[in-house]
N, C-alpha and C. Protein backbone atom coordinates (compact mmCIF):
# COMPACT_ATOMS: atom_id res chain seq x y z
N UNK A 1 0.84 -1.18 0.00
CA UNK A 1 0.00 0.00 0.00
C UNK A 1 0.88 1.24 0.00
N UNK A 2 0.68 1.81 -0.98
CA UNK A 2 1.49 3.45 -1.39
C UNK A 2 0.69 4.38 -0.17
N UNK A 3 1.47 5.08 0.07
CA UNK A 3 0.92 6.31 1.16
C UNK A 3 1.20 7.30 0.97
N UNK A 4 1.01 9.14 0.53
CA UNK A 4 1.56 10.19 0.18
C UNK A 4 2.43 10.30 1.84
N UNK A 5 3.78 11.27 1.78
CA UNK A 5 3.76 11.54 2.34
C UNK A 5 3.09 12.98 2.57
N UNK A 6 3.65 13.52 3.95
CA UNK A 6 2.29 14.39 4.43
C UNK A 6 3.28 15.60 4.33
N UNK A 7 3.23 16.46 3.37
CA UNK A 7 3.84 17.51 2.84
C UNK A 7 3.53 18.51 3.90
N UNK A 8 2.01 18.77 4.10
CA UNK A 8 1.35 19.56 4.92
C UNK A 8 2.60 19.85 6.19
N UNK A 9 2.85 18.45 6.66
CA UNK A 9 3.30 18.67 7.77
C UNK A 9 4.53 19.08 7.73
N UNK A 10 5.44 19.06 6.48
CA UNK A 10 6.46 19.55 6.48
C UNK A 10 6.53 21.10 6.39
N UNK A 11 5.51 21.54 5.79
CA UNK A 11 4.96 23.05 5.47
C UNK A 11 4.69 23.70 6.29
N UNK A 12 4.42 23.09 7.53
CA UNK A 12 4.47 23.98 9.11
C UNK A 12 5.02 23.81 9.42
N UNK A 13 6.18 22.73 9.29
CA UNK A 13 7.08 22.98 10.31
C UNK A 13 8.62 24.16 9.29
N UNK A 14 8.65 24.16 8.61
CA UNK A 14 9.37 24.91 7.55
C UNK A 14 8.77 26.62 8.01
N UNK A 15 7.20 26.81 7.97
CA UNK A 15 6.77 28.08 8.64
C UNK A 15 7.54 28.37 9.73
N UNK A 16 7.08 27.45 10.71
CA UNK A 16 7.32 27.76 12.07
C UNK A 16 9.41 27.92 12.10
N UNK A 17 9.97 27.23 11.63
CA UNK A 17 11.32 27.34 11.33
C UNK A 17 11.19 28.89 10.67
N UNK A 18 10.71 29.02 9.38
CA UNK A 18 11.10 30.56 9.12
C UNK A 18 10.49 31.75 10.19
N UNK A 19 9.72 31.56 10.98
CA UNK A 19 9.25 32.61 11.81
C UNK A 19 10.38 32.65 13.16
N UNK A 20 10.77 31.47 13.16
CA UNK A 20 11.35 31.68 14.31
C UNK A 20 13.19 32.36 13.78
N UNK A 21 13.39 32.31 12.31
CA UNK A 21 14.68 32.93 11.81
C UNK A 21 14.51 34.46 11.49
N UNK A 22 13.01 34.19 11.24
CA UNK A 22 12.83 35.84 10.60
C UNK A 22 12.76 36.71 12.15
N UNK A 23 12.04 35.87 13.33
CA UNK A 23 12.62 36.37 14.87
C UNK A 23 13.66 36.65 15.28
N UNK A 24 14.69 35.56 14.59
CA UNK A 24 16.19 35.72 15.17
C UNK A 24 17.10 37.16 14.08
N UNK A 25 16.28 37.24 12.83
CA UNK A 25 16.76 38.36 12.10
C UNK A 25 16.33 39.95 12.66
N UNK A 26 14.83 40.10 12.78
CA UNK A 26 14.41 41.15 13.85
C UNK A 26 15.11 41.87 14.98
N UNK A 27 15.82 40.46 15.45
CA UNK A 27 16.44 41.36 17.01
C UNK A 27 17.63 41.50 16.64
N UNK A 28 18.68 40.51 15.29
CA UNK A 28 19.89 40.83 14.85
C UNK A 28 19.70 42.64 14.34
N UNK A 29 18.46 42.60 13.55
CA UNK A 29 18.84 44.42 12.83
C UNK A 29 18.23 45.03 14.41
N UNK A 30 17.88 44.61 15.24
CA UNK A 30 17.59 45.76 16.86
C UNK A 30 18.70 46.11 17.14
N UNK A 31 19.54 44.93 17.71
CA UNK A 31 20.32 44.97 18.31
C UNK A 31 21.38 45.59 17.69
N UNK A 32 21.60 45.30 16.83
CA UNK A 32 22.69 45.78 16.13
C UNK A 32 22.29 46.36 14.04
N UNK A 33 22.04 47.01 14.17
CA UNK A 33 21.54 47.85 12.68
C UNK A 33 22.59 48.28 12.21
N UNK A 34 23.86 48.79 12.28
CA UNK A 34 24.92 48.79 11.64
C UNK A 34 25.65 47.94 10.80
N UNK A 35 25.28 46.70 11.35
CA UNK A 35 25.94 45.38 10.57
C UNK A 35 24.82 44.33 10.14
N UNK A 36 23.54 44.54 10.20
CA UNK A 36 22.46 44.15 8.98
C UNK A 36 22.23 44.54 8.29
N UNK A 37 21.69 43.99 7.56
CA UNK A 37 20.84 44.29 5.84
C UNK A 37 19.49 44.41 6.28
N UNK A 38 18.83 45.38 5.44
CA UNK A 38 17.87 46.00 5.85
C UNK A 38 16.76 45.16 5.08
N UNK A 39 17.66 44.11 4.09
CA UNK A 39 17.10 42.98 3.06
C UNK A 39 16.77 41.31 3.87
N UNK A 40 16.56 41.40 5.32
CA UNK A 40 16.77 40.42 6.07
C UNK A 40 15.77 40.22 6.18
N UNK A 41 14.79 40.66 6.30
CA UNK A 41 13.30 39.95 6.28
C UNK A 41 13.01 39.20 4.37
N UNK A 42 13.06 39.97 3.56
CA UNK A 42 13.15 39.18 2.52
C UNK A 42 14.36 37.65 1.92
N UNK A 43 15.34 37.62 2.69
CA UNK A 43 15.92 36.93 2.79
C UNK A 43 15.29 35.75 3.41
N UNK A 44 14.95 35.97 4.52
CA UNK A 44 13.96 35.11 5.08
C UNK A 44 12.68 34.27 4.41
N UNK A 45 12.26 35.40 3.55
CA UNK A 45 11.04 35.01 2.85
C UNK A 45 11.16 34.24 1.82
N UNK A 46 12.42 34.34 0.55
CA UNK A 46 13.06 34.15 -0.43
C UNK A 46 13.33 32.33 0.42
N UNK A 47 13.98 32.32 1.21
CA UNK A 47 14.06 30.75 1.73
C UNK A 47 13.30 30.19 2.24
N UNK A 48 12.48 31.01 2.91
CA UNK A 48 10.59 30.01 2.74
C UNK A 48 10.41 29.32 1.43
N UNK A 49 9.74 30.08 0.86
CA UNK A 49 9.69 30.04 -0.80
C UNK A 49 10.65 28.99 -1.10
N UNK A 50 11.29 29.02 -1.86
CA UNK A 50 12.61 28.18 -2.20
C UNK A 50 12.06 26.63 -1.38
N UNK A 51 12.25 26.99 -0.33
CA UNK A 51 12.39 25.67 0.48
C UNK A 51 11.03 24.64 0.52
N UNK A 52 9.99 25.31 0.61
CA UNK A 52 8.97 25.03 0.28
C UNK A 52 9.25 23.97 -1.24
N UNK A 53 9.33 25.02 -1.56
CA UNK A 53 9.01 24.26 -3.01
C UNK A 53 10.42 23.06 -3.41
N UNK A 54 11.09 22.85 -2.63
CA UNK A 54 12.36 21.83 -2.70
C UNK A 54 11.96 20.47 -2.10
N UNK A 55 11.28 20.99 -0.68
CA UNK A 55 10.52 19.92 -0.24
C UNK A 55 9.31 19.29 -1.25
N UNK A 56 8.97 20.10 -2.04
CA UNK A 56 7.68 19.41 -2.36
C UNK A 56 7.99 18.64 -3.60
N UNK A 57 9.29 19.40 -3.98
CA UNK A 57 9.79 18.20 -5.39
C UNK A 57 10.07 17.00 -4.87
N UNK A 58 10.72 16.98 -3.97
CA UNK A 58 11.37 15.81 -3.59
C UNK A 58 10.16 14.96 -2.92
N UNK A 59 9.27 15.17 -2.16
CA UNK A 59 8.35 14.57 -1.52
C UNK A 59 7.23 14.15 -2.23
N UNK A 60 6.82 14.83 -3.64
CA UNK A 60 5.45 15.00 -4.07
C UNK A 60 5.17 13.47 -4.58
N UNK A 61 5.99 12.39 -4.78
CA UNK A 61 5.96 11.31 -5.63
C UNK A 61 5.34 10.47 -3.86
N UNK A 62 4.72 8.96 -4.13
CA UNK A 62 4.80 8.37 -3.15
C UNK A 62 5.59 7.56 -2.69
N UNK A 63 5.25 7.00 -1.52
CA UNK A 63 6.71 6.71 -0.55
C UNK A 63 7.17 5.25 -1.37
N UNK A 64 6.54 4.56 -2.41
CA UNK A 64 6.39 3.00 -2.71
C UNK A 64 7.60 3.18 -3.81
N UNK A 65 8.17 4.54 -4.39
CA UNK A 65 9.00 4.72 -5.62
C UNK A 65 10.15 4.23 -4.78
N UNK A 66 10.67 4.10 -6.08
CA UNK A 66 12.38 3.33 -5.81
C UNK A 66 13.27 4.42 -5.41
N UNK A 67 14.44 4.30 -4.25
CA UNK A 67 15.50 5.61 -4.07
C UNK A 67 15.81 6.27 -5.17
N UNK A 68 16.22 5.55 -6.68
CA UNK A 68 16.55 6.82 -7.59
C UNK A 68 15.98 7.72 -7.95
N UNK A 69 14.21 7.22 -7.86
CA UNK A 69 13.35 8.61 -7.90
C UNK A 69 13.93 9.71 -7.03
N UNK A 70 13.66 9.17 -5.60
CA UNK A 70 14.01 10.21 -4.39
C UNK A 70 15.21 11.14 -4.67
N UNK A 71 16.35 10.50 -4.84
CA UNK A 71 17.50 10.67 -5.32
C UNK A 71 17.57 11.89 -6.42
N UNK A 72 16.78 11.58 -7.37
CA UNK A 72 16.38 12.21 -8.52
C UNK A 72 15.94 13.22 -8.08
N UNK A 73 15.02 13.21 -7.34
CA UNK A 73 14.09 14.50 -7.59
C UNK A 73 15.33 15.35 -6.16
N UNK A 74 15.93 14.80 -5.12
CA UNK A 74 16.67 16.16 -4.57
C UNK A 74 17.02 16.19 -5.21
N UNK A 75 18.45 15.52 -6.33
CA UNK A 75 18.88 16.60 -6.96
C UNK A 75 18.81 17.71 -7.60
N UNK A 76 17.85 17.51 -8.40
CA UNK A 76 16.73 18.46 -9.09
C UNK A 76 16.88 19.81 -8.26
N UNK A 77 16.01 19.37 -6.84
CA UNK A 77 16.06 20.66 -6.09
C UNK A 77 16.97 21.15 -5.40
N UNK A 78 18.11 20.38 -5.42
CA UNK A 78 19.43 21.05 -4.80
C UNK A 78 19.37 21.68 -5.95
N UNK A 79 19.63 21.37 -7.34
CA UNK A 79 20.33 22.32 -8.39
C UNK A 79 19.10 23.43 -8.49
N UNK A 80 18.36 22.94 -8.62
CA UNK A 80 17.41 24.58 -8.51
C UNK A 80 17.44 25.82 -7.48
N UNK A 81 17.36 24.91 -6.35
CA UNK A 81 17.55 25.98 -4.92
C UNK A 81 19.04 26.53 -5.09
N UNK A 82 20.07 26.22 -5.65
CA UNK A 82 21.30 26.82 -5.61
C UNK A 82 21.63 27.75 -7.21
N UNK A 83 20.79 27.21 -7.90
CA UNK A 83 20.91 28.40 -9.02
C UNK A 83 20.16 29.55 -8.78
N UNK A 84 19.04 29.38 -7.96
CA UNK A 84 17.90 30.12 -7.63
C UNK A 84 18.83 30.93 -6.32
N UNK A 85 19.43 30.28 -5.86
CA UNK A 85 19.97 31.25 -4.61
C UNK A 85 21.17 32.45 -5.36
N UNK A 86 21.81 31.88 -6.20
CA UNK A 86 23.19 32.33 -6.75
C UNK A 86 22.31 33.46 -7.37
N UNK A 87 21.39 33.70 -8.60
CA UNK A 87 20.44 34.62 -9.05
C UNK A 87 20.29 35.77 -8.46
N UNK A 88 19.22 35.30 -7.05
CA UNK A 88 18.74 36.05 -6.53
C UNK A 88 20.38 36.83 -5.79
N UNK A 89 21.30 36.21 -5.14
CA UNK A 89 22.16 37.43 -4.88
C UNK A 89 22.74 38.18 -5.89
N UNK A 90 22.94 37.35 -6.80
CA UNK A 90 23.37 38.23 -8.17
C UNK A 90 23.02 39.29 -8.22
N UNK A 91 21.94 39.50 -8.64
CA UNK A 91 20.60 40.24 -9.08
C UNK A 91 20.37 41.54 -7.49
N UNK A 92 20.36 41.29 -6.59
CA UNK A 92 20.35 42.00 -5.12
C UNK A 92 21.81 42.67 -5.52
N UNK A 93 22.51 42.17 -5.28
CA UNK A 93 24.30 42.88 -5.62
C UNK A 93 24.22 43.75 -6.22
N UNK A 94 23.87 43.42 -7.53
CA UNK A 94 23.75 44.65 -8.61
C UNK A 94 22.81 45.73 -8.41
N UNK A 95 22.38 45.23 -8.11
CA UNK A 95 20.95 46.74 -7.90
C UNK A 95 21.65 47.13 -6.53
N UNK A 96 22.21 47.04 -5.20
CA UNK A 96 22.08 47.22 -4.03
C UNK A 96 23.56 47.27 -3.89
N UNK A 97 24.69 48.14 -4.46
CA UNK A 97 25.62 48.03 -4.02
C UNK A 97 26.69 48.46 -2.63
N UNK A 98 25.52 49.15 -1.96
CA UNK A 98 25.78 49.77 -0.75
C UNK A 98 25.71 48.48 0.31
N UNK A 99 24.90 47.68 -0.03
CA UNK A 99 24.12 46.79 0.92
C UNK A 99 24.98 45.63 0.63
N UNK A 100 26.12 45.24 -0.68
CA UNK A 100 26.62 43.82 -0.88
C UNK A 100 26.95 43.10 -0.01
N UNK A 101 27.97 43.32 1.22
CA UNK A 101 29.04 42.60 2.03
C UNK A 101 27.80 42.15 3.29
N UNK A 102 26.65 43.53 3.43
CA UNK A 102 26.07 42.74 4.47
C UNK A 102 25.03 41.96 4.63
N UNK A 103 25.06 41.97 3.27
CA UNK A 103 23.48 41.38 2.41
C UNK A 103 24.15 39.99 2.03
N UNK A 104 25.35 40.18 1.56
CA UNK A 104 26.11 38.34 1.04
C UNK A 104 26.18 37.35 2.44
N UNK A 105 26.45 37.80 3.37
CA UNK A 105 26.92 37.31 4.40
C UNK A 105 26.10 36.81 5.13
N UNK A 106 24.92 37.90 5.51
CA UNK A 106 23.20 37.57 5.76
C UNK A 106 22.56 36.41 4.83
N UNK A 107 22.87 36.30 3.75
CA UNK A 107 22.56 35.88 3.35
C UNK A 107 23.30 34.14 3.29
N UNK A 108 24.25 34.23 2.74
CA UNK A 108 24.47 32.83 3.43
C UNK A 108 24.82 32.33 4.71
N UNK A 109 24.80 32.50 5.67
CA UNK A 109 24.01 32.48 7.13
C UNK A 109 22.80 31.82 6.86
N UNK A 110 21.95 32.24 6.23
CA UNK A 110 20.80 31.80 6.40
C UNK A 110 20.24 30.80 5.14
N UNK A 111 21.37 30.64 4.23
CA UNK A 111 21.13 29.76 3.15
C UNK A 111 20.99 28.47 4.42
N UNK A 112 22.88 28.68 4.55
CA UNK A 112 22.99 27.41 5.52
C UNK A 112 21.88 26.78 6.47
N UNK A 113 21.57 28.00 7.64
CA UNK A 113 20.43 27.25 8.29
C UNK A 113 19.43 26.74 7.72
N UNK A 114 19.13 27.29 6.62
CA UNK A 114 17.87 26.37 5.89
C UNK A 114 18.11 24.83 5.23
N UNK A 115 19.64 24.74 4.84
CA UNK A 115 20.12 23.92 4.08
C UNK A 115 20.00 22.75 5.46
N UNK A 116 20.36 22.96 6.22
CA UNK A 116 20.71 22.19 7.47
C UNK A 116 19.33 21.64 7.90
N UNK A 117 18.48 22.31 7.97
CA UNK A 117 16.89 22.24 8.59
C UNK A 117 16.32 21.44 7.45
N UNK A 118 16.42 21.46 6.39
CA UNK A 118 15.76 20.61 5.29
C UNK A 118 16.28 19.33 5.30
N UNK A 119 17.96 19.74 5.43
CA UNK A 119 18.23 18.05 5.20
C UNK A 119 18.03 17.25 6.53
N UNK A 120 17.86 17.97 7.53
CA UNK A 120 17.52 17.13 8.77
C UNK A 120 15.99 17.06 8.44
N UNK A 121 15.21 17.63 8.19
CA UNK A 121 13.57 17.01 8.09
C UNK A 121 13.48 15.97 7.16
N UNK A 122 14.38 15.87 5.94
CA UNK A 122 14.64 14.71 4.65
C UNK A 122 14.90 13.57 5.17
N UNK A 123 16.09 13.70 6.48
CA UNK A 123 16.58 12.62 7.00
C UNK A 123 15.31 12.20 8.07
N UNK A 124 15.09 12.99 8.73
CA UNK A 124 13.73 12.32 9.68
C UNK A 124 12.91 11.33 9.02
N UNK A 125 12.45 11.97 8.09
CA UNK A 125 11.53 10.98 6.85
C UNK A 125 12.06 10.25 6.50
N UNK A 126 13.04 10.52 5.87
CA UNK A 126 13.32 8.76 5.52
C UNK A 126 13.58 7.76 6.69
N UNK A 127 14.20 7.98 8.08
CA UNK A 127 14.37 7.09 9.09
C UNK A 127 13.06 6.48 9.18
N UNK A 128 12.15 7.62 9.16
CA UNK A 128 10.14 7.14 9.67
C UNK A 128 9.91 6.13 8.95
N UNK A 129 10.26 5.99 7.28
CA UNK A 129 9.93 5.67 5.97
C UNK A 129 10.39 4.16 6.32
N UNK A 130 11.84 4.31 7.01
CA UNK A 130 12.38 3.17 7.13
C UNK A 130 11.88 2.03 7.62
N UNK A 131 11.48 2.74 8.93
CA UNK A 131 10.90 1.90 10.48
C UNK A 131 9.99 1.31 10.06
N UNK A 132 8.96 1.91 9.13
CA UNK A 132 7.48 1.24 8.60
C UNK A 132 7.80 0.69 7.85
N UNK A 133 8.88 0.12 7.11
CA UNK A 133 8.85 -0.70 5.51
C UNK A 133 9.64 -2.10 6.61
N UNK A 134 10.31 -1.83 7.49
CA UNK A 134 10.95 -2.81 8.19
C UNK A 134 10.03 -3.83 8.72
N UNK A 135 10.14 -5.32 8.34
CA UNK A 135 9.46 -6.09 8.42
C UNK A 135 10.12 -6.93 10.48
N UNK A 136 9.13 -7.23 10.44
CA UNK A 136 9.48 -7.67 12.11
C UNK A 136 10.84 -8.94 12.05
N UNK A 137 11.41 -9.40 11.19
CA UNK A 137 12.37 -10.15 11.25
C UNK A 137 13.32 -9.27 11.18
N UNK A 138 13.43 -8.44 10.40
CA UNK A 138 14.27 -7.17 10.00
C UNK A 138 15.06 -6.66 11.43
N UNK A 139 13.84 -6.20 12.67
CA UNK A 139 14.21 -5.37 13.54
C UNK A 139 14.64 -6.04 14.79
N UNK A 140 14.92 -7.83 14.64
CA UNK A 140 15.44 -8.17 15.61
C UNK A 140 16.71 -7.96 15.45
């Protein structure tokens, strides 16, 4: 029996992860506004987005496909989320040259934490994925 996984649930918890970065960006430009980008809430938003939609490539197939699908489809969204990231600073740089050094830096800061938070929710799932396909001879 094929089962979707439950995207939904990855989609709040990816929210609740960006609210709580776009929190930790808030009190970075309080506390200190000299050395943020004033582009830190969109930064934030830009890796919602992105991430969202990385999870959902990789997840949207059901759990019964073979690893090279899985396989397949992150790659896909690694190479998208990283051309899509490279772009978007491109593109910010050029228009924003006052803002580059603290806008690049902000910015990957927070590539990373997202990069980190996805592949640990990827890895959760598949451990879950695991436990349930494991047949009771398996887990002695």
């Amino acid at each position: 029996m094929s089962k979707k996984i439950p995207i939904k649930k990855f989609s709040f918890r990816i929210l609740i992860f960006s609210i709580v970065v776009a929190g930790l960006a808030a009190l970075f430009q309080w506390l200190v506004p000299a050395y943020a980008s004033p582009a830190l809430p969109f930064i934030v938003l830009f890796f919602f987005v992105i991430t969202l939609f990385t999870i959902f490539v990789v997840l949207r197939d059901d759990q019964g496909k073979d690893g090279q699908h899985f396989v397949s489809g992150y790659m896909l969204s690694r190479i998208i989320k990283l051309f899509s990231c490279l772009l978007f600073l491109f593109l910010y740089i050029l228009i924003n040259k006052q803002d580059a050094w603290k806008f690049a830096i902000s910015f990957v800061i927070i590539y990373f934490l997202f990069s980190i938070f996805e592949v640990f929710l990827l890895k959760q799932e598949s451990d879950d994925i695991s436990k349930r396909n494991q047949t009771p001879e398996e887990t002695k």
